[in-house]
C-alpha atoms as a PDB file:
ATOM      1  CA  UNK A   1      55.817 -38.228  12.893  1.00  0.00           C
ATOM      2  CA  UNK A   2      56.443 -40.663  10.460  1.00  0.00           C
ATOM      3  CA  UNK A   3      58.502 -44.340  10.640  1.00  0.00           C
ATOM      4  CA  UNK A   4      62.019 -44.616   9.801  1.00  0.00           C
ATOM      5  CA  UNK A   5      62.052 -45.610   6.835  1.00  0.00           C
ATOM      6  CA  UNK A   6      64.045 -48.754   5.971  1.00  0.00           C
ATOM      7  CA  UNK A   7      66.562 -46.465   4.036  1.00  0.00           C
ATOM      8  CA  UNK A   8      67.376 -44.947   7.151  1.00  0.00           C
ATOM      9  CA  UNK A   9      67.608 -48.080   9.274  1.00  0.00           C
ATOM     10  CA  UNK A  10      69.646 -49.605   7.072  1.00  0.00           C
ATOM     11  CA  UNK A  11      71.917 -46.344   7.132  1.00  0.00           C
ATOM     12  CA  UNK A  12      72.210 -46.445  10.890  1.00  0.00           C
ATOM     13  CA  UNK A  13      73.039 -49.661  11.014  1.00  0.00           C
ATOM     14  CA  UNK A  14      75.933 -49.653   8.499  1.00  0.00           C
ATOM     15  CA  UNK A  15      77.470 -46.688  10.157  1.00  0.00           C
ATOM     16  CA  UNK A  16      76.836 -48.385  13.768  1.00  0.00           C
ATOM     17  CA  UNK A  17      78.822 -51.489  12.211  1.00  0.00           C
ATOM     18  CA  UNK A  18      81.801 -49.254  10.562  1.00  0.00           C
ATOM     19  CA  UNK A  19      82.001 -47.409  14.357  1.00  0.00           C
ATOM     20  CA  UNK A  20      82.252 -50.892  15.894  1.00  0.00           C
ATOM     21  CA  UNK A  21      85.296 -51.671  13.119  1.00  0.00           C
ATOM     22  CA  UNK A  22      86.770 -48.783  13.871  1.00  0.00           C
ATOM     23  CA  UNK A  23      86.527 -49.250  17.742  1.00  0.00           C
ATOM     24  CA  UNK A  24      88.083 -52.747  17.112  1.00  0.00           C
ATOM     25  CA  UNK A  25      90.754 -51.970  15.148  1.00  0.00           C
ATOM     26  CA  UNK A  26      91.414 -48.844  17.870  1.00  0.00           C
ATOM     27  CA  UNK A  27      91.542 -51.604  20.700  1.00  0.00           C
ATOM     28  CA  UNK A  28      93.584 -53.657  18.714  1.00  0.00           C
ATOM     29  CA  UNK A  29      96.269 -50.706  17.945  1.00  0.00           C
ATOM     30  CA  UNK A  30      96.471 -50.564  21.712  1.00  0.00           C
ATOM     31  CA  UNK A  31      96.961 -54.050  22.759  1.00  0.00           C
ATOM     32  CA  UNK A  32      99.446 -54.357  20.181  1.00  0.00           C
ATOM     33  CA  UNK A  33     101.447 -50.986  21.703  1.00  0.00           C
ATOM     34  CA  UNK A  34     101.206 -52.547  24.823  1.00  0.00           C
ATOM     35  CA  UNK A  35     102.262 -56.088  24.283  1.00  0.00           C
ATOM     36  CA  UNK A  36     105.226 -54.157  22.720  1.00  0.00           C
ATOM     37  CA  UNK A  37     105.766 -52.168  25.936  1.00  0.00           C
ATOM     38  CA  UNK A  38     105.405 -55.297  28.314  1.00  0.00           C
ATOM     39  CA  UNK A  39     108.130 -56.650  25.992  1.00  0.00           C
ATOM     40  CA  UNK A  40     110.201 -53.863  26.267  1.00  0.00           C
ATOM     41  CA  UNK A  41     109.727 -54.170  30.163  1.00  0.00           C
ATOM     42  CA  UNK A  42     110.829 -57.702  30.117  1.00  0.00           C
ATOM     43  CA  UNK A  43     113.601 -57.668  28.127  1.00  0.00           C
ATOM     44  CA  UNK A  44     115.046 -54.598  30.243  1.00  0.00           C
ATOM     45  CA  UNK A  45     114.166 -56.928  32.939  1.00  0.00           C
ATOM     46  CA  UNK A  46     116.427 -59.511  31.607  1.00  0.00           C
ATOM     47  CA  UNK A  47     119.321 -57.562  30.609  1.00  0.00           C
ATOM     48  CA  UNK A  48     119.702 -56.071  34.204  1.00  0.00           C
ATOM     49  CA  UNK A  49     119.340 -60.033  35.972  1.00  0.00           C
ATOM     50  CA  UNK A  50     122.031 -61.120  33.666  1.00  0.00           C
ATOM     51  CA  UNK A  51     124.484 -58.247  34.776  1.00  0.00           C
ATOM     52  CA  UNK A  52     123.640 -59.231  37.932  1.00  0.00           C
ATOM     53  CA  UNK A  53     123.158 -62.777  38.168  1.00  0.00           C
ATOM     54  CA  UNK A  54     125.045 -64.532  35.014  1.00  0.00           C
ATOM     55  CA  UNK A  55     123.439 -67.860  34.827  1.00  0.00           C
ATOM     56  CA  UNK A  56     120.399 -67.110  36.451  1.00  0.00           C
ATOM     57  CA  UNK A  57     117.952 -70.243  35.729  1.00  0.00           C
ATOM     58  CA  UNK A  58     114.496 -69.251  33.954  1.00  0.00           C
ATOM     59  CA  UNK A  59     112.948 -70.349  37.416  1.00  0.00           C
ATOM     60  CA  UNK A  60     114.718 -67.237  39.333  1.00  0.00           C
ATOM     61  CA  UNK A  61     114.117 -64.883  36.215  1.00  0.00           C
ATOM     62  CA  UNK A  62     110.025 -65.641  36.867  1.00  0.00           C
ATOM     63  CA  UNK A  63     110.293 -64.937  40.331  1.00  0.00           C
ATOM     64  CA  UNK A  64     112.173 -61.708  39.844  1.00  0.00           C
ATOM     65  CA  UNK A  65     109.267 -61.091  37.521  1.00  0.00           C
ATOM     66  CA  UNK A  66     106.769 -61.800  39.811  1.00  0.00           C
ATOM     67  CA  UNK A  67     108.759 -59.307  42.251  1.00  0.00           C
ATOM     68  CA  UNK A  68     108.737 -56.787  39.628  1.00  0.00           C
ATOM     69  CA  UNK A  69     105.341 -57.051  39.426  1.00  0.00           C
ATOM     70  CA  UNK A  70     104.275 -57.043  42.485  1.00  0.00           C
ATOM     71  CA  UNK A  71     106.333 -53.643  43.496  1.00  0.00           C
ATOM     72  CA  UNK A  72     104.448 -52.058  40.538  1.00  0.00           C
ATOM     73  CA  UNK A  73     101.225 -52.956  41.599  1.00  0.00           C
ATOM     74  CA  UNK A  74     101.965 -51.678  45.210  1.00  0.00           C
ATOM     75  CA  UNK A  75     103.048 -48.576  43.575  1.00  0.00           C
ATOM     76  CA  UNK A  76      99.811 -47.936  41.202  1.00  0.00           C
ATOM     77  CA  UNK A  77      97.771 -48.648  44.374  1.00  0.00           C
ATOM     78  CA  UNK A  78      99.814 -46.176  46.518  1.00  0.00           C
ATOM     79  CA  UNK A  79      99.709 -43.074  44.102  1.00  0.00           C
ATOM     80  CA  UNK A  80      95.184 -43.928  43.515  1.00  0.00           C
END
């Protein structure tokens, strides 16, 4: 069998480094959709709290957050 020639390596690296581009720009796409999501979350958040509670301080808004957030996580866990 004969060595790769450095043709070839230099082939299968170049197409290992365009996979790794692609992978990157496919995790970026994602964090970007879900950063928009989160955002989305949030601002629903904040619409509902100031029906609610008009003049709620930022202070109450983060722990209604942190509420929100915990009841989610308690749900993910429950449905695993």
């Amino acid at each position: 069998m004969d060595p790769p020639n450095k043709d070839n390596q230099r082939s299968e690296i170049r197409e290992k480094i365009i996979q790794d581009d692609l992978r990157m720009l496919q995790i970026n796409k994602m964090v970007h959709v879900a950063t928009e999501m989160g955002i989305s979350v949030v601002q629903e958040i904040a619409e509902e709290t100031i029906k609610r509670k008009p003049g709620c301080s930022i202070k109450e808004f983060m722990k209604i957050l942190d509420q929100y957030i915990e009841r989610q996580k308690d749900l993910a866990n429950n449905n695993q």
